[in-house]
PDB file of N, CA and C in Angstrom:
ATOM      1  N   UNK A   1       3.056  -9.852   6.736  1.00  0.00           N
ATOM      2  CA  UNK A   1       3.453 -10.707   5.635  1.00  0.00           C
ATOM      3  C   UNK A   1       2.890 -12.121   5.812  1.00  0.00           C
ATOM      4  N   UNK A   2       3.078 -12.496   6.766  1.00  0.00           N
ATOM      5  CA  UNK A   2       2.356 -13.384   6.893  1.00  0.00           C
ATOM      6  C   UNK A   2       0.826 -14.125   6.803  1.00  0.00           C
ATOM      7  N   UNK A   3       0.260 -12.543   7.289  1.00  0.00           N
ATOM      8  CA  UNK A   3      -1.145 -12.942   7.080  1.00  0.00           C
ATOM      9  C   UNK A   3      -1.663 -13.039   5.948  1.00  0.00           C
ATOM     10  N   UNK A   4      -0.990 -12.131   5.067  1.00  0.00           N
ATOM     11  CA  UNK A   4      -0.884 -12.210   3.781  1.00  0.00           C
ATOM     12  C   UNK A   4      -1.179 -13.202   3.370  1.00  0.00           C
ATOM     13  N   UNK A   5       0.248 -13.736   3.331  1.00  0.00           N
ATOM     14  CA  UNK A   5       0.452 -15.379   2.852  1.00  0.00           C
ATOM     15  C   UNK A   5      -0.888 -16.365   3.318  1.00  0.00           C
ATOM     16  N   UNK A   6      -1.535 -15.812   4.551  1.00  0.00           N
ATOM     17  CA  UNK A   6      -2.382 -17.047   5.054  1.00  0.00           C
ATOM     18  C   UNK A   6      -3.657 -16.467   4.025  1.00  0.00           C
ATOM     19  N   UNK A   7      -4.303 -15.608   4.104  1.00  0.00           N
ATOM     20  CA  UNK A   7      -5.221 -15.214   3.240  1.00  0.00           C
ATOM     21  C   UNK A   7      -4.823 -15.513   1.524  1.00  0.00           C
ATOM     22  N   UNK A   8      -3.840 -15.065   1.056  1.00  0.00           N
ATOM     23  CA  UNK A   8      -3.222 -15.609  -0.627  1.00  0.00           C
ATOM     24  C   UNK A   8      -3.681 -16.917  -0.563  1.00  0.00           C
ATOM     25  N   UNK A   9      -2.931 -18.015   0.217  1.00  0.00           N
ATOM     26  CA  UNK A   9      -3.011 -19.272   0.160  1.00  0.00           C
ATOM     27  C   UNK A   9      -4.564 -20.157  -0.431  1.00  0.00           C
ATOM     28  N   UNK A  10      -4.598 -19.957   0.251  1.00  0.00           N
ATOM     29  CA  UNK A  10      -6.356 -20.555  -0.012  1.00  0.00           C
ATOM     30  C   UNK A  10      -7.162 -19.908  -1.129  1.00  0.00           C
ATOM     31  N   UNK A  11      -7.080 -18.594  -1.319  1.00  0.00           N
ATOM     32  CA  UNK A  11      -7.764 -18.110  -2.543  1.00  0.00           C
ATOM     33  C   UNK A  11      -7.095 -18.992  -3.961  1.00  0.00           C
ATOM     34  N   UNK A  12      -5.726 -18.522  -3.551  1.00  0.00           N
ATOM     35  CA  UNK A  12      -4.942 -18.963  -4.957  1.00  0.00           C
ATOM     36  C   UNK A  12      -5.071 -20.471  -5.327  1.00  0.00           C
ATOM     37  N   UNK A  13      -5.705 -21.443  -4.224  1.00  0.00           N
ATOM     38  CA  UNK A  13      -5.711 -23.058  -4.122  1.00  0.00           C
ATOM     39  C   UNK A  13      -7.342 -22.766  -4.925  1.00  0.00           C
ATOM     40  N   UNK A  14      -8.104 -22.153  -4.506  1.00  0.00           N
ATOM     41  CA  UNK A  14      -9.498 -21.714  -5.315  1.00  0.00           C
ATOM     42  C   UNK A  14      -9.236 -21.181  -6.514  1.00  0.00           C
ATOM     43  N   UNK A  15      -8.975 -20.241  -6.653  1.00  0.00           N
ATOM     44  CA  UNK A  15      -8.683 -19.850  -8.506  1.00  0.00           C
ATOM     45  C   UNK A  15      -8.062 -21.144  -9.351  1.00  0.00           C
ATOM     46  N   UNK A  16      -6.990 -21.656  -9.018  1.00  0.00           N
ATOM     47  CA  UNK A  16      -6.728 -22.574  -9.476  1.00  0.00           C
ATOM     48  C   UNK A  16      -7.790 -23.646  -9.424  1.00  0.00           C
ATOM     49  N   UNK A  17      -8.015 -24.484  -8.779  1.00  0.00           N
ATOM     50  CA  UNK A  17      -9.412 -25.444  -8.884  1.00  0.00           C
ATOM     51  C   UNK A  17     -10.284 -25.251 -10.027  1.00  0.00           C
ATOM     52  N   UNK A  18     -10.400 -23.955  -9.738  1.00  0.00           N
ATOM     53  CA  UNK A  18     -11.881 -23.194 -10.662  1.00  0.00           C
ATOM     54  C   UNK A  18     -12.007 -22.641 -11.728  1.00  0.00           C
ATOM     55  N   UNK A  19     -10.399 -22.478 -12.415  1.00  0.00           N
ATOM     56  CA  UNK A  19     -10.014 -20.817 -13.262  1.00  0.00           C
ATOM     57  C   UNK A  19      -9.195 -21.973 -14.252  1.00  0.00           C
ATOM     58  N   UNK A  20      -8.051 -22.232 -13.754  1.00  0.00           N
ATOM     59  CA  UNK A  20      -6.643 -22.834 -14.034  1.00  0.00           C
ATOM     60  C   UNK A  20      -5.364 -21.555 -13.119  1.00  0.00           C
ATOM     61  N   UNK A  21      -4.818 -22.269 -13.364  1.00  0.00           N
ATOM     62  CA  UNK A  21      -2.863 -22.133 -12.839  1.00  0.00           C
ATOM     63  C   UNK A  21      -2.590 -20.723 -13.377  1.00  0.00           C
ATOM     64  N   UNK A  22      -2.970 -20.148 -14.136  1.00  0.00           N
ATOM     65  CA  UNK A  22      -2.956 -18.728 -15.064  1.00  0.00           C
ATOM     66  C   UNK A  22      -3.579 -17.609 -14.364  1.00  0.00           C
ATOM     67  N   UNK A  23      -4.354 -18.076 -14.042  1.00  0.00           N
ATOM     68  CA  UNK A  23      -5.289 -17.182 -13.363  1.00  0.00           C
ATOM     69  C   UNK A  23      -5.040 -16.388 -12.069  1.00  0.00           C
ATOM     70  N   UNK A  24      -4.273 -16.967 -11.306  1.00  0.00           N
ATOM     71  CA  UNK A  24      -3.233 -16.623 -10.016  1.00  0.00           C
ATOM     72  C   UNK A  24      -2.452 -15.669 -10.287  1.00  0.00           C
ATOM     73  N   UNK A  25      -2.087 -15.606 -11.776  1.00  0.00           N
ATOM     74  CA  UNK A  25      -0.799 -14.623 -12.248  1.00  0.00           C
ATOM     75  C   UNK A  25      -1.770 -13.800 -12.129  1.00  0.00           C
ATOM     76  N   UNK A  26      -2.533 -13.686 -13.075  1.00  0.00           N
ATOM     77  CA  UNK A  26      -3.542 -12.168 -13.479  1.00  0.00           C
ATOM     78  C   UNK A  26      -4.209 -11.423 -11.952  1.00  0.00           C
ATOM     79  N   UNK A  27      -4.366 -12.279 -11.245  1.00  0.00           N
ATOM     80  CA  UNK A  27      -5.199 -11.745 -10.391  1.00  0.00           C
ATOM     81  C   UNK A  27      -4.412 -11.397  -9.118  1.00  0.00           C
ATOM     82  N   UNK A  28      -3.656 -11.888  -9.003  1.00  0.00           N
ATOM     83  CA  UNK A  28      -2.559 -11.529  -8.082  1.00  0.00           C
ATOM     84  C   UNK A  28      -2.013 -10.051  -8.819  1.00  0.00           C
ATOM     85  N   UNK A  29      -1.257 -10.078  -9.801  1.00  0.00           N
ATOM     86  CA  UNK A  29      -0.725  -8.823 -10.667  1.00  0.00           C
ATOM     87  C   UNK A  29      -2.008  -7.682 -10.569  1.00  0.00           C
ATOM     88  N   UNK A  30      -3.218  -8.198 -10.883  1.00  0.00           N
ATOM     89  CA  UNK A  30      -4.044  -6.915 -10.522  1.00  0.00           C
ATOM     90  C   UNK A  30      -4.258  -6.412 -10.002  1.00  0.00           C
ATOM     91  N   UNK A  31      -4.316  -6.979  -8.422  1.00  0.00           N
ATOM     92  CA  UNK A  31      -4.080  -6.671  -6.903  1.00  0.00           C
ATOM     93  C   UNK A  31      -2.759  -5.498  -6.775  1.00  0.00           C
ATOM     94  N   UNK A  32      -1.818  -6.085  -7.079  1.00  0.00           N
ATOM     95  CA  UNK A  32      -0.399  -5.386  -7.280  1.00  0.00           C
ATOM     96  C   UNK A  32      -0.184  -4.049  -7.910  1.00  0.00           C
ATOM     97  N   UNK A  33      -1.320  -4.264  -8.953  1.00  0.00           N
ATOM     98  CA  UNK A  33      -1.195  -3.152  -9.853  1.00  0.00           C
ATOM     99  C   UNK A  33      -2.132  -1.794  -9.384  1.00  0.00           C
ATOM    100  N   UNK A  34      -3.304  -2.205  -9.021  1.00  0.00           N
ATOM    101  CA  UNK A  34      -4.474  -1.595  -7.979  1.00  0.00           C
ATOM    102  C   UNK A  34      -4.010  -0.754  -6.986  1.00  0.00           C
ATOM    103  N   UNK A  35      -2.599  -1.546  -6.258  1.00  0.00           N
ATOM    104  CA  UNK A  35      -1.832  -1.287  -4.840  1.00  0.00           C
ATOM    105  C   UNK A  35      -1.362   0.175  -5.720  1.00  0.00           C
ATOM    106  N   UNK A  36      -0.306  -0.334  -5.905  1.00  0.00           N
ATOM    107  CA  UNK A  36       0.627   0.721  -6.587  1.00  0.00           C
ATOM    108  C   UNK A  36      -0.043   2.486  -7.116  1.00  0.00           C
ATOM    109  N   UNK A  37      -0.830   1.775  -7.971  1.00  0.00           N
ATOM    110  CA  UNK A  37      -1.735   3.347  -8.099  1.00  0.00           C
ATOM    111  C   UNK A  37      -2.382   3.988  -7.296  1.00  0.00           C
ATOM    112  N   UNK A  38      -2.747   3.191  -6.250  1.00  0.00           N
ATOM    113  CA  UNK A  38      -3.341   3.706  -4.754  1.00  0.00           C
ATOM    114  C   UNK A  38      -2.559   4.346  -4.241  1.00  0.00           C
ATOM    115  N   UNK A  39      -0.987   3.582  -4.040  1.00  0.00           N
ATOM    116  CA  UNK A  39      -0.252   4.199  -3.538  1.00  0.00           C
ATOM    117  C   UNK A  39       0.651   5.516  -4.076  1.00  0.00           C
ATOM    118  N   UNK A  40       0.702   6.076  -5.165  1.00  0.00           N
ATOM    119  CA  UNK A  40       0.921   6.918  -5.574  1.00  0.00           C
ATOM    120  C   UNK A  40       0.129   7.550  -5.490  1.00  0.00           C
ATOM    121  N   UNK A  41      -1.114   7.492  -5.904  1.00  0.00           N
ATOM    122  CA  UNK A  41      -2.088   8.639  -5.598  1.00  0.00           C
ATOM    123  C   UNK A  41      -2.154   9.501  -4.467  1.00  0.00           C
ATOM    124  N   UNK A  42      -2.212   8.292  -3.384  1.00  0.00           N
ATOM    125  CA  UNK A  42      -2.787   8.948  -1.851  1.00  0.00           C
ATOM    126  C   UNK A  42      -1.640   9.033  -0.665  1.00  0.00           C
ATOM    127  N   UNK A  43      -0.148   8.436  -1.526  1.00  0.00           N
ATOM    128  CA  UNK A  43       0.946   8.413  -0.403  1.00  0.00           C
ATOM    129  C   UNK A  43       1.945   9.846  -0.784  1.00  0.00           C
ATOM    130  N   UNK A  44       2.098  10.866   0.013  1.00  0.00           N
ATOM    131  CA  UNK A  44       3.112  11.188  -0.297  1.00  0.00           C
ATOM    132  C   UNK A  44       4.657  11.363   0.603  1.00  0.00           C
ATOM    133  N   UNK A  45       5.507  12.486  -0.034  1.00  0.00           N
ATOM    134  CA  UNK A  45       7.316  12.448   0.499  1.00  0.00           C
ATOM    135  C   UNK A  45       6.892  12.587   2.315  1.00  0.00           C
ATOM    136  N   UNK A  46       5.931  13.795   2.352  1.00  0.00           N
ATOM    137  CA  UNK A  46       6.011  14.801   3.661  1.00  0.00           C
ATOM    138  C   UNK A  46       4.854  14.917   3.681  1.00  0.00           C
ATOM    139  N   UNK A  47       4.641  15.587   5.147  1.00  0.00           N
ATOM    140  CA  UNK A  47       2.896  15.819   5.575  1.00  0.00           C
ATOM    141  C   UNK A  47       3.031  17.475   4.495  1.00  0.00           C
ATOM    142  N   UNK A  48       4.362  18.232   4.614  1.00  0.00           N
ATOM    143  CA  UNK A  48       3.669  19.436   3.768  1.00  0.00           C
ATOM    144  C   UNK A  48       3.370  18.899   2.408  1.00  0.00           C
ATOM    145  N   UNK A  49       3.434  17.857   1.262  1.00  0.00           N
ATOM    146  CA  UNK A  49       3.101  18.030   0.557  1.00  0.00           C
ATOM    147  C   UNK A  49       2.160  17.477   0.222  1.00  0.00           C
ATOM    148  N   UNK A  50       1.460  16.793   1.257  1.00  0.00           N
ATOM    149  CA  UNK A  50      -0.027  16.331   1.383  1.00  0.00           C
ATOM    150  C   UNK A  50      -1.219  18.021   1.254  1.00  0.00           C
ATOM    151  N   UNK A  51      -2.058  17.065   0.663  1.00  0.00           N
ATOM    152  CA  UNK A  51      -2.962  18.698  -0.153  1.00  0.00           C
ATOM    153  C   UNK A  51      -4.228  18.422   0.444  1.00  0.00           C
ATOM    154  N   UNK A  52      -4.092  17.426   1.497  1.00  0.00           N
ATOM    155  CA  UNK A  52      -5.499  17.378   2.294  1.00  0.00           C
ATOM    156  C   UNK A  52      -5.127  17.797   3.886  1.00  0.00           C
ATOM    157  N   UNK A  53      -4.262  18.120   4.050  1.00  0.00           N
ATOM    158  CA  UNK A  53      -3.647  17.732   5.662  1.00  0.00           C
ATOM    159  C   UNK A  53      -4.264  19.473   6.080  1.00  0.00           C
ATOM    160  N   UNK A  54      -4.165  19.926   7.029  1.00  0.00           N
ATOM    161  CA  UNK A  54      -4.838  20.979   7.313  1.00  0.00           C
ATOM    162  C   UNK A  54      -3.143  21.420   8.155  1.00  0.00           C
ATOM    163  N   UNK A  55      -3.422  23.134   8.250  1.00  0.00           N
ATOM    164  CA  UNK A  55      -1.364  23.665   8.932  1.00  0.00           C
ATOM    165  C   UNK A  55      -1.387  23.007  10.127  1.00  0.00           C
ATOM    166  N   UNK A  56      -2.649  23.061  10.931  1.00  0.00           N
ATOM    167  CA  UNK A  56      -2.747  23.086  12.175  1.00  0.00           C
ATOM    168  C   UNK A  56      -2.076  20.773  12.293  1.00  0.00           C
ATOM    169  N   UNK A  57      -2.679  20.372  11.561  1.00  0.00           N
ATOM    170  CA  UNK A  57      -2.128  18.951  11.348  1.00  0.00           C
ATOM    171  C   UNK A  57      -0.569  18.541  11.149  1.00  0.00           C
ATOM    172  N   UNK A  58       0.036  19.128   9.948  1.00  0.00           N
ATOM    173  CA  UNK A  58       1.265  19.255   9.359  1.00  0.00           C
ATOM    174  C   UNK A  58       1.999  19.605  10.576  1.00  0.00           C
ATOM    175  N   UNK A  59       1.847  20.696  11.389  1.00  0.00           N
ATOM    176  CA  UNK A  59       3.041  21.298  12.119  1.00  0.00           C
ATOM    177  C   UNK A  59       2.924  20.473  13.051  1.00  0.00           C
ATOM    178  N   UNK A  60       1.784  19.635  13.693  1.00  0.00           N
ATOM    179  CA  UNK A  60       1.919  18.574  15.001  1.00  0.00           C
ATOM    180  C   UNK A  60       2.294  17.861  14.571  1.00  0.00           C
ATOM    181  N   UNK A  61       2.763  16.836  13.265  1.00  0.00           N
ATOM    182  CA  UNK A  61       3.503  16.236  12.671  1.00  0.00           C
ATOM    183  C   UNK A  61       4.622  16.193  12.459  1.00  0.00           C
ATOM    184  N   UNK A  62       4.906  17.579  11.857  1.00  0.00           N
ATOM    185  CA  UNK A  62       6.246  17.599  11.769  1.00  0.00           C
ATOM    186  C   UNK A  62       7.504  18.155  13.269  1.00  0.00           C
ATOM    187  N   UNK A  63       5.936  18.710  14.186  1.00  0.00           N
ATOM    188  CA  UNK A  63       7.398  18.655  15.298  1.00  0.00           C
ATOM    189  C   UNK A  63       6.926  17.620  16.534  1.00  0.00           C
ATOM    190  N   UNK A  64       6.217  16.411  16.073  1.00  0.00           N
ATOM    191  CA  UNK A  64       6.378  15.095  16.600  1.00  0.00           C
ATOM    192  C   UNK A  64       7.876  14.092  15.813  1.00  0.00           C
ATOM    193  N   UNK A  65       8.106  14.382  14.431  1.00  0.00           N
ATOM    194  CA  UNK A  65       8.949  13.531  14.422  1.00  0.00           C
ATOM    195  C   UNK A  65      10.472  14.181  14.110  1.00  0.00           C
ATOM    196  N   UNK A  66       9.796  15.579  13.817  1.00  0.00           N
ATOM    197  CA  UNK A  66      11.574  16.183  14.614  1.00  0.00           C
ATOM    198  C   UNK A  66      12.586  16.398  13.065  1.00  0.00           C
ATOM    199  N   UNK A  67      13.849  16.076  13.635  1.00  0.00           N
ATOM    200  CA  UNK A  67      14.808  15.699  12.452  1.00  0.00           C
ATOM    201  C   UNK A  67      15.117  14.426  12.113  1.00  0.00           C
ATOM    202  N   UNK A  68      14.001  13.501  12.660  1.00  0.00           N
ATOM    203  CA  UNK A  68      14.452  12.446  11.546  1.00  0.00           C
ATOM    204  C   UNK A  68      14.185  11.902  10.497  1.00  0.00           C
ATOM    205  N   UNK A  69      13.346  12.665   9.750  1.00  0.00           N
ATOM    206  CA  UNK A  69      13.140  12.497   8.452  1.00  0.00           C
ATOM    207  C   UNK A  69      14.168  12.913   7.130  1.00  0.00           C
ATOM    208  N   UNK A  70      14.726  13.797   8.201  1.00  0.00           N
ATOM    209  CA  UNK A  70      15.612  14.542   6.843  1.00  0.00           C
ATOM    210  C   UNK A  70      17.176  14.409   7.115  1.00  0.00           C
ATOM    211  N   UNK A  71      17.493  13.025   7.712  1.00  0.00           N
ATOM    212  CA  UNK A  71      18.890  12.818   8.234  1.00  0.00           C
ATOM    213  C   UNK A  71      18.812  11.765   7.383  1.00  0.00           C
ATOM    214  N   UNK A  72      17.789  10.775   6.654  1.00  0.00           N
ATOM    215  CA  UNK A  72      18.063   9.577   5.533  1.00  0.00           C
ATOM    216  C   UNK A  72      18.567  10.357   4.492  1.00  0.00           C
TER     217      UNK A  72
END
């Protein structure tokens, strides 16, 4: 989070300079919006319902982390 913030900082002091004060919204929100669909696309619940993971992957997965996925 932080680094975040250190990388945001300075861009957003540049858009502004260069763009106006408006421009931070849009481009920040697009970033956000970019994230999000990425992350639905390519994140899913469980390794089984990943459609790229191979059995031999899934099952060293799932009995590395056991029962604690399904105790939340």
């Amino acid at each position: 989070s932080s680094l975040g913030a250190a990388i945001t900082m300075p861009i957003c002091g540049f858009l502004i300079a260069s763009v106006g004060w408006e421009s931070v919204f849009y481009v920040t929100g697009g970033i956000g919006l970019v994230w999000s669909v990425a992350w639905f696309v390519f994140v899913y619940d469980s390794p089984a319902q990943h459609p790229r993971i191979s059995d031999e992957e899934r099952k060293f997965i799932e009995e590395s982390i056991g029962d604690t996925a399904s105790k939340k």
